[in-house]
PDB file of N, CA and C in Angstrom:
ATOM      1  N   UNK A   1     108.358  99.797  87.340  1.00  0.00           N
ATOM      2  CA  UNK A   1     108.594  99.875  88.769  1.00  0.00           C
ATOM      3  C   UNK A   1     109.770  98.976  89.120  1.00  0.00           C
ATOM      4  N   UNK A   2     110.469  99.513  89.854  1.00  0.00           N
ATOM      5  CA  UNK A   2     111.637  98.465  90.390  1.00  0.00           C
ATOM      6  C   UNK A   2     111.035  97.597  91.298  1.00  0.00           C
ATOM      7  N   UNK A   3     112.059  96.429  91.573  1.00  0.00           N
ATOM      8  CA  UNK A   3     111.956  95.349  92.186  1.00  0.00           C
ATOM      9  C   UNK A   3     111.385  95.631  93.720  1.00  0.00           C
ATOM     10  N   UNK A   4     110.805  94.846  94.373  1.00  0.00           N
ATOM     11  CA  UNK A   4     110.595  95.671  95.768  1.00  0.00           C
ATOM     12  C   UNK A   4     111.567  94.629  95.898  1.00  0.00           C
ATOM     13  N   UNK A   5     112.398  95.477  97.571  1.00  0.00           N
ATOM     14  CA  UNK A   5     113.505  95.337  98.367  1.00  0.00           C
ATOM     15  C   UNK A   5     113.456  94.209  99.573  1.00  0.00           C
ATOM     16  N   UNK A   6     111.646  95.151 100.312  1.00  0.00           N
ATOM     17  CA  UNK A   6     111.231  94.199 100.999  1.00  0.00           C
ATOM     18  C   UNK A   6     109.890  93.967 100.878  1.00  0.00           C
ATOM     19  N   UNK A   7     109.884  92.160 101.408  1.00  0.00           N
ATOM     20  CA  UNK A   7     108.436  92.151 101.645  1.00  0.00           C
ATOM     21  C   UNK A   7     107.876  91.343 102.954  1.00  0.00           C
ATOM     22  N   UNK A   8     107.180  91.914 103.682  1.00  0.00           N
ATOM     23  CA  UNK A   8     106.815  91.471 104.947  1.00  0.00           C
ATOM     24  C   UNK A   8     106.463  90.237 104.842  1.00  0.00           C
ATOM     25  N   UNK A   9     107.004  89.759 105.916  1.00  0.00           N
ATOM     26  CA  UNK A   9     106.902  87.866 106.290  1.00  0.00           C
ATOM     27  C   UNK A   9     105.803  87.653 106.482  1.00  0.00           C
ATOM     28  N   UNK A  10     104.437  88.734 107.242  1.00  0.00           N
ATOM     29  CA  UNK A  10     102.917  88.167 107.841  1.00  0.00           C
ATOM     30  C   UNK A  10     102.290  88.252 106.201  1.00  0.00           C
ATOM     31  N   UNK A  11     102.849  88.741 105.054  1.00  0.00           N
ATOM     32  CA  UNK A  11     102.307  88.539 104.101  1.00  0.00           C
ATOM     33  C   UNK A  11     101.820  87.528 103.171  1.00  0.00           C
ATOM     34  N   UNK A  12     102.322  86.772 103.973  1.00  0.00           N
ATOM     35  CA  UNK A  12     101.627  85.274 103.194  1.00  0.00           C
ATOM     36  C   UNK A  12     100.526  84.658 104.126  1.00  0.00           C
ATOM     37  N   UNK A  13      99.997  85.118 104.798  1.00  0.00           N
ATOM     38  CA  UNK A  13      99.086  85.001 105.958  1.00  0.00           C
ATOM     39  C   UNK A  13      97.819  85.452 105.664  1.00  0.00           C
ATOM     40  N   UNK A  14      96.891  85.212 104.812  1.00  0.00           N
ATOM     41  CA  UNK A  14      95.537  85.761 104.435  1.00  0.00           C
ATOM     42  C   UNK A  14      95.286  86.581 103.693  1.00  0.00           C
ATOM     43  N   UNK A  15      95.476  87.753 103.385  1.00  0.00           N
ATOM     44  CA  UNK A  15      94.662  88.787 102.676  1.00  0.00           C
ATOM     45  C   UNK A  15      95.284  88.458 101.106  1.00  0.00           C
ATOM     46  N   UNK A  16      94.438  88.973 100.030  1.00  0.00           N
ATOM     47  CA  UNK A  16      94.824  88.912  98.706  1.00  0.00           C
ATOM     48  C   UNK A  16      95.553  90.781  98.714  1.00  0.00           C
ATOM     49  N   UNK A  17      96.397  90.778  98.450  1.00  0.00           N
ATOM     50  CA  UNK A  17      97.450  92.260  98.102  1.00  0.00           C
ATOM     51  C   UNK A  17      96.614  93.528  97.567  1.00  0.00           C
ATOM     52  N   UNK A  18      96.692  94.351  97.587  1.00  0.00           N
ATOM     53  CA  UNK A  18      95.544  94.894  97.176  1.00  0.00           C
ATOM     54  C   UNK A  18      96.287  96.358  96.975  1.00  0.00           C
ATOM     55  N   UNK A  19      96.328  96.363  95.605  1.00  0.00           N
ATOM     56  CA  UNK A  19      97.087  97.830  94.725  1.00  0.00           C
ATOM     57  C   UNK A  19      96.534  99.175  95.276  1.00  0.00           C
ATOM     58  N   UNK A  20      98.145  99.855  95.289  1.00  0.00           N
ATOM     59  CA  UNK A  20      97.580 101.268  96.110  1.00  0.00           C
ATOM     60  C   UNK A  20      98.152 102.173  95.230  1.00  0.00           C
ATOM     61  N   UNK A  21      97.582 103.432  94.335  1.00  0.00           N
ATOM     62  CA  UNK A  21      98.541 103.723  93.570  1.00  0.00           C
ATOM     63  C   UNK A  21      98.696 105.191  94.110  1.00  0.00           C
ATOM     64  N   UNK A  22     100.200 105.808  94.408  1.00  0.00           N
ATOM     65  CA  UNK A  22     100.353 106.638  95.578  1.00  0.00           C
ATOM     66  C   UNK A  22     101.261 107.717  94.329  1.00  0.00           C
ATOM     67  N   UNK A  23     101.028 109.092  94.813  1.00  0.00           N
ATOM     68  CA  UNK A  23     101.595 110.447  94.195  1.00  0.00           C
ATOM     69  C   UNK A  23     103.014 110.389  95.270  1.00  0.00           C
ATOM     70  N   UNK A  24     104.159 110.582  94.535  1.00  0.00           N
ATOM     71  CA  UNK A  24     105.898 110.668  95.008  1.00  0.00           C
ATOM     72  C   UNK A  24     105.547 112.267  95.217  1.00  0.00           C
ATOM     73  N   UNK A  25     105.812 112.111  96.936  1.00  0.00           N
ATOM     74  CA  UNK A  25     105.780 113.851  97.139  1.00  0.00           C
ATOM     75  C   UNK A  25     107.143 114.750  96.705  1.00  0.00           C
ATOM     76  N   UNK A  26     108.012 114.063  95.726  1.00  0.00           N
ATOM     77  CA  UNK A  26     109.041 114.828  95.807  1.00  0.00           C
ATOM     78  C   UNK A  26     108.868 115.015  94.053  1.00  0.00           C
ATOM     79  N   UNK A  27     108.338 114.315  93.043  1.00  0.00           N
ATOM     80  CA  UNK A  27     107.999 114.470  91.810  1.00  0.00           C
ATOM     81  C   UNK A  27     106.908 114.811  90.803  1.00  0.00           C
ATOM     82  N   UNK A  28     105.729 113.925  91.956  1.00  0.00           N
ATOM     83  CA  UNK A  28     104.623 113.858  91.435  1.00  0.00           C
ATOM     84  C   UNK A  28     103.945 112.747  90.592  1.00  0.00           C
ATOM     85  N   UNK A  29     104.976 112.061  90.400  1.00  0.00           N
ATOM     86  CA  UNK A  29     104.772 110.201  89.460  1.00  0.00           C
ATOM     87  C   UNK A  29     103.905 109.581  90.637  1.00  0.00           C
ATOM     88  N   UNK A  30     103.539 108.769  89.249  1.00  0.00           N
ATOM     89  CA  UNK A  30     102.454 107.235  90.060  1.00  0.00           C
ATOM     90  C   UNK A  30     103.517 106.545  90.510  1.00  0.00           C
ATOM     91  N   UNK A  31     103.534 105.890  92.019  1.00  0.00           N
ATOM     92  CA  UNK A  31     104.043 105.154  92.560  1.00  0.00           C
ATOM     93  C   UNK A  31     102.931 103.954  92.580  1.00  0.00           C
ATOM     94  N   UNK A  32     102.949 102.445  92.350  1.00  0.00           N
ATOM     95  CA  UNK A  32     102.382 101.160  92.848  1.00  0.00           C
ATOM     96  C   UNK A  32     102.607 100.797  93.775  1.00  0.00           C
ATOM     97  N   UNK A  33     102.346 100.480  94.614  1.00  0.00           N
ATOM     98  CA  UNK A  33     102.298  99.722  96.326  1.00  0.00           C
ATOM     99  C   UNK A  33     101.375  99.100  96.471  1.00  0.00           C
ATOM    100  N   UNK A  34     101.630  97.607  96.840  1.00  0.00           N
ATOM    101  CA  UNK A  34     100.735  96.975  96.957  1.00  0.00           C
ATOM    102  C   UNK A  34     100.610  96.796  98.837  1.00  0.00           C
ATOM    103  N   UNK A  35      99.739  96.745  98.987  1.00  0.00           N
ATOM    104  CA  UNK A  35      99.232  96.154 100.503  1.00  0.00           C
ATOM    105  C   UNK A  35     100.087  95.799 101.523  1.00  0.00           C
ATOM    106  N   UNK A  36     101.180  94.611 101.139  1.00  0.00           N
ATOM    107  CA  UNK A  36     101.935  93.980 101.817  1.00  0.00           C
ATOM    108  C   UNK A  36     103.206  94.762 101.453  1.00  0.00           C
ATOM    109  N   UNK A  37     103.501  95.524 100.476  1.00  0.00           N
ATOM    110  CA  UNK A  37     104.904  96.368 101.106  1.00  0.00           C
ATOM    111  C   UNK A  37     105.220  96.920 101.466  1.00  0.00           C
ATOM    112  N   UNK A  38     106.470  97.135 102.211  1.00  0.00           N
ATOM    113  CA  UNK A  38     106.619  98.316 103.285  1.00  0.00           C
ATOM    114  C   UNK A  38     106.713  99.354 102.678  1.00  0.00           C
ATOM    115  N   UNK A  39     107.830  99.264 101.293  1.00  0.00           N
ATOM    116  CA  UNK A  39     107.886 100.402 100.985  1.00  0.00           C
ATOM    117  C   UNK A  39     108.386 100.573  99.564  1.00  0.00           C
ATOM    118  N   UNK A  40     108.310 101.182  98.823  1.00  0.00           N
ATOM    119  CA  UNK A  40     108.444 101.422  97.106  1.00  0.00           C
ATOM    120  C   UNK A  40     109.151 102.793  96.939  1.00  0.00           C
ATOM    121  N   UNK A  41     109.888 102.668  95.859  1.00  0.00           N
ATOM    122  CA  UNK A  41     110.573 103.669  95.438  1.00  0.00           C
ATOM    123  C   UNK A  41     110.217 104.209  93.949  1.00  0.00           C
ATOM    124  N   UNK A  42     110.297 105.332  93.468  1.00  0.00           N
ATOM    125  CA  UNK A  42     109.446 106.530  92.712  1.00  0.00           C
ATOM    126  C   UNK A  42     110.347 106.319  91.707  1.00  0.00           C
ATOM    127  N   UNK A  43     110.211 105.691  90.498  1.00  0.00           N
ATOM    128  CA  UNK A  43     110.661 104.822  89.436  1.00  0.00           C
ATOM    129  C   UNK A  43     111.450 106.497  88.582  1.00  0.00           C
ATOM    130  N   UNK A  44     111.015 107.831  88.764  1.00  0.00           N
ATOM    131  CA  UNK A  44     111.608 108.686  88.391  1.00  0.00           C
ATOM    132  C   UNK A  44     112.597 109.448  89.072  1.00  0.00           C
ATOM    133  N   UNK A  45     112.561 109.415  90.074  1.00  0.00           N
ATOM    134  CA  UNK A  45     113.393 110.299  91.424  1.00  0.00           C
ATOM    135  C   UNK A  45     114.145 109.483  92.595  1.00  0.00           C
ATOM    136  N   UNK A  46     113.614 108.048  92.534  1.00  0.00           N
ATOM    137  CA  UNK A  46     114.436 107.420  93.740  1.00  0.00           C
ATOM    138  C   UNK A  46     113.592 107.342  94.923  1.00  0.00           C
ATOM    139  N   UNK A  47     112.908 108.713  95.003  1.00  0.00           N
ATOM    140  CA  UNK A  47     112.187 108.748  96.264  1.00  0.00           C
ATOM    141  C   UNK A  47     111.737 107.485  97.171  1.00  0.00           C
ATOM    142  N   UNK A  48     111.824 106.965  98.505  1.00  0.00           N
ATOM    143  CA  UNK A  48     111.318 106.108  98.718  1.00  0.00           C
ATOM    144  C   UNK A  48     109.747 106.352  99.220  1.00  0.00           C
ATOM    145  N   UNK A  49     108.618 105.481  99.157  1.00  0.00           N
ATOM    146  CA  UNK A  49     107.709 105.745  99.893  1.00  0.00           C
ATOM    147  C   UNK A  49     106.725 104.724 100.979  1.00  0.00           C
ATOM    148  N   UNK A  50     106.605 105.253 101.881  1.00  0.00           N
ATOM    149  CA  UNK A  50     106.142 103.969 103.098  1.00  0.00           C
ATOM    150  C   UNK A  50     104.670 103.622 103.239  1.00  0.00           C
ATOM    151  N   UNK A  51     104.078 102.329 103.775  1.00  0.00           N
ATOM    152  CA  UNK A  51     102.935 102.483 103.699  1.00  0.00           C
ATOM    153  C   UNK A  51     102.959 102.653 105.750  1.00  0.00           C
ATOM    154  N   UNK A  52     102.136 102.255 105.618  1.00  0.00           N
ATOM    155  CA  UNK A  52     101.640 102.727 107.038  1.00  0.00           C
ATOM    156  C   UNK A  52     101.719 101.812 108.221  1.00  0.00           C
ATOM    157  N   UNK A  53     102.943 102.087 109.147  1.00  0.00           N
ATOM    158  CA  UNK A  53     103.566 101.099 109.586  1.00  0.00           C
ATOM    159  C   UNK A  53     102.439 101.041 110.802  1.00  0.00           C
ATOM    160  N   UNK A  54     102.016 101.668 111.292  1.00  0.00           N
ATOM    161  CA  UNK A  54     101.535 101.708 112.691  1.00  0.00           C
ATOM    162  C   UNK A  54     100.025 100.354 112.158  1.00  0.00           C
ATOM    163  N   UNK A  55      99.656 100.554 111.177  1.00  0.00           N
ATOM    164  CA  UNK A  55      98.457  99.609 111.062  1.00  0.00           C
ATOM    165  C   UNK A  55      99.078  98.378 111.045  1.00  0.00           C
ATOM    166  N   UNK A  56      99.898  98.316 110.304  1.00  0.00           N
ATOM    167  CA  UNK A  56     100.814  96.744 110.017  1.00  0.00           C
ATOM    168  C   UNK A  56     101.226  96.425 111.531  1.00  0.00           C
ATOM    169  N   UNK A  57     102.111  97.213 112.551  1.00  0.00           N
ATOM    170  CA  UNK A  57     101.851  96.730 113.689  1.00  0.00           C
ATOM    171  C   UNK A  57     101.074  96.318 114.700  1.00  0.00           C
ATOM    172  N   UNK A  58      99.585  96.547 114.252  1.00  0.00           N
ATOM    173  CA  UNK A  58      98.784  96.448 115.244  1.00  0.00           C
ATOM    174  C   UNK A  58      97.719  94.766 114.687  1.00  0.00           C
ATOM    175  N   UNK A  59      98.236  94.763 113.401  1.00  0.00           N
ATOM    176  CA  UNK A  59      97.590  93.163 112.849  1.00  0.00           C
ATOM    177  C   UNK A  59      98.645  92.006 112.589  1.00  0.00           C
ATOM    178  N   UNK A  60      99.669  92.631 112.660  1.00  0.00           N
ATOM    179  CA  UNK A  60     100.408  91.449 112.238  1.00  0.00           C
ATOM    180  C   UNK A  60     101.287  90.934 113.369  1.00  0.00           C
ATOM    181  N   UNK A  61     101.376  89.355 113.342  1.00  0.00           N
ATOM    182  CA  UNK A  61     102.383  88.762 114.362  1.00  0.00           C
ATOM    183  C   UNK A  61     103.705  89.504 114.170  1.00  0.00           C
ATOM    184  N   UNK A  62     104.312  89.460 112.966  1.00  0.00           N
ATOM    185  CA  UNK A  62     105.347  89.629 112.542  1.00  0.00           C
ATOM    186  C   UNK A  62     106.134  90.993 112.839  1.00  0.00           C
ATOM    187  N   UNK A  63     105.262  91.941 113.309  1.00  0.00           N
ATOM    188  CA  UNK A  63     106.013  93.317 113.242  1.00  0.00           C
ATOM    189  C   UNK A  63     107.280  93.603 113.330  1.00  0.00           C
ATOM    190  N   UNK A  64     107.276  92.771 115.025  1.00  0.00           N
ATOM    191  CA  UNK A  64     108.395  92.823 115.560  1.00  0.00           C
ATOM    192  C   UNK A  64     109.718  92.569 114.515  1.00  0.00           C
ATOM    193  N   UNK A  65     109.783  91.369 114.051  1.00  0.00           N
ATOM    194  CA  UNK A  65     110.432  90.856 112.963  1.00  0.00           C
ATOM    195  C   UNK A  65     111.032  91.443 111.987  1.00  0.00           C
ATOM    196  N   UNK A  66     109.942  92.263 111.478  1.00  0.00           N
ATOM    197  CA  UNK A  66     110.051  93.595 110.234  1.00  0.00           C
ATOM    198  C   UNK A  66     110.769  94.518 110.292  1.00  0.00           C
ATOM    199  N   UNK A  67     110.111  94.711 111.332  1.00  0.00           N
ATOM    200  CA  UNK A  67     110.403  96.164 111.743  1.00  0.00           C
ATOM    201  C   UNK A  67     111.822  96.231 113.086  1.00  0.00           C
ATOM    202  N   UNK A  68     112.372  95.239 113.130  1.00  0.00           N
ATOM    203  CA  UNK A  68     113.424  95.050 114.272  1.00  0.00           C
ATOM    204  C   UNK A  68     113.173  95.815 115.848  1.00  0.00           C
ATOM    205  N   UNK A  69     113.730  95.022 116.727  1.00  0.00           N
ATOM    206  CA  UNK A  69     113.093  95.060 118.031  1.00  0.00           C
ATOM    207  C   UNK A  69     112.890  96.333 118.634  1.00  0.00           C
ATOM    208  N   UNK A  70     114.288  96.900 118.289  1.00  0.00           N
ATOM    209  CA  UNK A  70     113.960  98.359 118.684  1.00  0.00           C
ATOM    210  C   UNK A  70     113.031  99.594 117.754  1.00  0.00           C
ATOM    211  N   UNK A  71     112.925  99.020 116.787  1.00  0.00           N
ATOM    212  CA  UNK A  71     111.789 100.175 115.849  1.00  0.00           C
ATOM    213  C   UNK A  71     110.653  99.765 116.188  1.00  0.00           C
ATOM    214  N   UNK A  72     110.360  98.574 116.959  1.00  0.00           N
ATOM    215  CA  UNK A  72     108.907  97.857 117.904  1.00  0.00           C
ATOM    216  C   UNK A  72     108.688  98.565 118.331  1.00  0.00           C
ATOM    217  N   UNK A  73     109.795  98.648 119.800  1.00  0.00           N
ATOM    218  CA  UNK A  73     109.446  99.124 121.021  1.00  0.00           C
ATOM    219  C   UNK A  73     109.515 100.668 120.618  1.00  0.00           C
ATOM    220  N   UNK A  74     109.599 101.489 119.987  1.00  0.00           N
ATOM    221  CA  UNK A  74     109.858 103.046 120.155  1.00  0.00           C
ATOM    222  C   UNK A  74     108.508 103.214 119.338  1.00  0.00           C
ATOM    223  N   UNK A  75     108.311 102.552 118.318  1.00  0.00           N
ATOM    224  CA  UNK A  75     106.551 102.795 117.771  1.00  0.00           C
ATOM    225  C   UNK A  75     105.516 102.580 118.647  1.00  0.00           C
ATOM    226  N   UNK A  76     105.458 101.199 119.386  1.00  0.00           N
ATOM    227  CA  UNK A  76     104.882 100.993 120.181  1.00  0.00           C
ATOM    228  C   UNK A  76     104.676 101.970 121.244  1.00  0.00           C
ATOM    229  N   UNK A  77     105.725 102.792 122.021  1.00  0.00           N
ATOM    230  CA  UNK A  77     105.503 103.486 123.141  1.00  0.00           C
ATOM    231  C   UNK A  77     105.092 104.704 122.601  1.00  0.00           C
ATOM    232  N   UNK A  78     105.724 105.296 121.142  1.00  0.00           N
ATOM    233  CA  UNK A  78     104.896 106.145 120.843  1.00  0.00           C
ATOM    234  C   UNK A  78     102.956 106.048 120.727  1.00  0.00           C
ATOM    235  N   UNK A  79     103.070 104.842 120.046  1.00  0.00           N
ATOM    236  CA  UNK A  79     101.584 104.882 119.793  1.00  0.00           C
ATOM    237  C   UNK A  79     101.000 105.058 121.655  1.00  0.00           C
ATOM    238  N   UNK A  80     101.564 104.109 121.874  1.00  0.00           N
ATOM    239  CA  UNK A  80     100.678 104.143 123.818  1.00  0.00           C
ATOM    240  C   UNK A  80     100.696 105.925 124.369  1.00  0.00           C
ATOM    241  N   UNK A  81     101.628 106.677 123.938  1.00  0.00           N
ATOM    242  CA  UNK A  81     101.716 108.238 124.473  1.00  0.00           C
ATOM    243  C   UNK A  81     100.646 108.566 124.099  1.00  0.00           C
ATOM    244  N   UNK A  82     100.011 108.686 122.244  1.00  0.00           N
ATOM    245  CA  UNK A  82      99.360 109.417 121.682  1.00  0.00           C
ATOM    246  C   UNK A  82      97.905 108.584 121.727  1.00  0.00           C
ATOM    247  N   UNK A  83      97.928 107.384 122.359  1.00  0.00           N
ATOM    248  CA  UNK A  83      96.081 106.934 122.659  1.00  0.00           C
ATOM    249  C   UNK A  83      95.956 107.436 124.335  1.00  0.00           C
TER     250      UNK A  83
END
């Protein structure tokens, strides 16, 4: 697996990481992702793959941070449309 790129800042904040092992919809390879990354790339194809931003915004201080101010506010108002 390549290096991850990024890793979220609220990640040193409690939880132990916790391995996710995810199918690359563009190949079909095991992708590893652990808990705290945003996102991993498909060690055969490049593919990138995301974990699930909307949960990470709703527990972590940090979102904002991560995810930069304006990818906040446009998730955020989406999520408020669709509850």
């Amino acid at each position: 697996m390549r290096p991850m790129k990024f890793k979220c800042p609220g990640s040193c904040h409690g939880n132990t990481p916790q391995l996710e092992i995810r199918r690359c919809p563009e190949c079909g390879n095991e992708i590893e992702m652990f808990s705290v990354d945003m996102k991993a790339e498909c060690d055969r194809c490049g593919f990138t793959v995301y974990n699930d931003i909307q949960q990470c915004m709703e527990v972590c201080t940090h979102a904002e941070e991560c995810l930069g101010a304006e990818m906040y506010r446009k998730l955020m108002a989406d999520k408020k449309l669709s509850s």
